[in-house]
N, C-alpha and C. Protein backbone atom coordinates (compact mmCIF):
# COMPACT_ATOMS: atom_id res chain seq x y z
N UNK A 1 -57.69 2.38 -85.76
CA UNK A 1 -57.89 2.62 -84.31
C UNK A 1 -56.54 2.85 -83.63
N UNK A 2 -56.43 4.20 -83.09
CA UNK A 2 -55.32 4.18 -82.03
C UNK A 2 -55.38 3.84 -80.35
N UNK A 3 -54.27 2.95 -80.63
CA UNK A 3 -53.86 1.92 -79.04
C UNK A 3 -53.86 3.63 -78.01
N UNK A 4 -54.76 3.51 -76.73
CA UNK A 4 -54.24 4.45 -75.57
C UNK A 4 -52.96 4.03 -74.84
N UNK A 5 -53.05 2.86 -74.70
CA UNK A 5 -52.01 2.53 -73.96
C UNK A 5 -50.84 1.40 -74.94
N UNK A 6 -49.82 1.29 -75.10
CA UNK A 6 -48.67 0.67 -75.32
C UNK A 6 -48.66 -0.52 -74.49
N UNK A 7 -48.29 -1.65 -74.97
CA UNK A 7 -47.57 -3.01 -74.02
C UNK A 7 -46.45 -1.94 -73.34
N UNK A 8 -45.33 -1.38 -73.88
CA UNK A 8 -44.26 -1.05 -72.91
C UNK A 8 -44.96 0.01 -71.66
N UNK A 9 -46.24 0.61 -71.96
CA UNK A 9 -46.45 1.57 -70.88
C UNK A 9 -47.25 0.94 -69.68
N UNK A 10 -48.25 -0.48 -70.08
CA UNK A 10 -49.03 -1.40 -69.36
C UNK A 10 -47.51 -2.50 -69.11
N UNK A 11 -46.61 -2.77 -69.54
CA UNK A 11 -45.13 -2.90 -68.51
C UNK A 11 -45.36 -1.90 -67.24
N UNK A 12 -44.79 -0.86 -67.72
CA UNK A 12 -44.41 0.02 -66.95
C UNK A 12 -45.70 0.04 -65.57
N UNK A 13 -46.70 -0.05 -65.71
CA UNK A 13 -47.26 0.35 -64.96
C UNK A 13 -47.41 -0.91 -63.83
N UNK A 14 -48.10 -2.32 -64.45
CA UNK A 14 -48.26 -3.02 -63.89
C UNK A 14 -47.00 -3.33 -62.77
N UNK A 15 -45.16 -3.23 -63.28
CA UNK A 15 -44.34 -2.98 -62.18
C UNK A 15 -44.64 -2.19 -61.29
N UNK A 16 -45.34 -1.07 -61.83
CA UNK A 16 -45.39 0.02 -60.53
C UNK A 16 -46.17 -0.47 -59.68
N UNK A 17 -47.69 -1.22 -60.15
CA UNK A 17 -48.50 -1.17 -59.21
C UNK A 17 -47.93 -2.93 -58.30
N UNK A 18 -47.42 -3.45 -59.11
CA UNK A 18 -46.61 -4.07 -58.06
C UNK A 18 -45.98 -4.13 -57.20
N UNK A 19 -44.96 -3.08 -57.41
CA UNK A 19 -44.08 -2.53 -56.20
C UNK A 19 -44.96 -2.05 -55.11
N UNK A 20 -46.12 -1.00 -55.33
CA UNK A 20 -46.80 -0.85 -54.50
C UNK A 20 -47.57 -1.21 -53.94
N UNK A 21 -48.02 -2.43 -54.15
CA UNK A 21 -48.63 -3.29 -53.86
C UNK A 21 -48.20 -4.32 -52.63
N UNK A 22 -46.46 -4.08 -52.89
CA UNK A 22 -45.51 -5.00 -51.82
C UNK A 22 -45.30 -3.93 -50.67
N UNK A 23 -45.24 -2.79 -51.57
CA UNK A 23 -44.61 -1.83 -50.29
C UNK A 23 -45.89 -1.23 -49.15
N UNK A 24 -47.42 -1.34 -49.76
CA UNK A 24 -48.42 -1.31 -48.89
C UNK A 24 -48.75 -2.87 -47.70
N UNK A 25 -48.08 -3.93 -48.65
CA UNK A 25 -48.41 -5.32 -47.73
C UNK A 25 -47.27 -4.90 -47.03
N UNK A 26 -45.77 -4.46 -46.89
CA UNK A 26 -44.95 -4.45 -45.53
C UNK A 26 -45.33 -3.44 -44.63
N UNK A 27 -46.37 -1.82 -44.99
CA UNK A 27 -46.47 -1.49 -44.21
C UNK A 27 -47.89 -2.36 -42.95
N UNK A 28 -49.04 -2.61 -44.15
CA UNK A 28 -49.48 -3.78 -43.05
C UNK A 28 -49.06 -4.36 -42.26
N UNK A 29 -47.91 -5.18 -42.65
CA UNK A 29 -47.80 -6.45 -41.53
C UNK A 29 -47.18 -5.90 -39.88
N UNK A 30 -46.81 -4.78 -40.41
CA UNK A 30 -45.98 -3.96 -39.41
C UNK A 30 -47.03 -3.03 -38.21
């Protein structure tokens, strides 16, 4: 069975959706 996704690419992403995740809560609070 081939993996779709990689640990380093589910890294990669979960940072991303983190960041955006912070950068949608500062435009909220604002």
């Amino acid at each position: 069975t081939t993996q779709l996704v990689d640990p380093i690419t589910l890294q990669v992403i979960s940072g991303a959706l983190k960041t955006i995740a912070e950068e949608m809560g500062h435009v909220l609070y604002r």
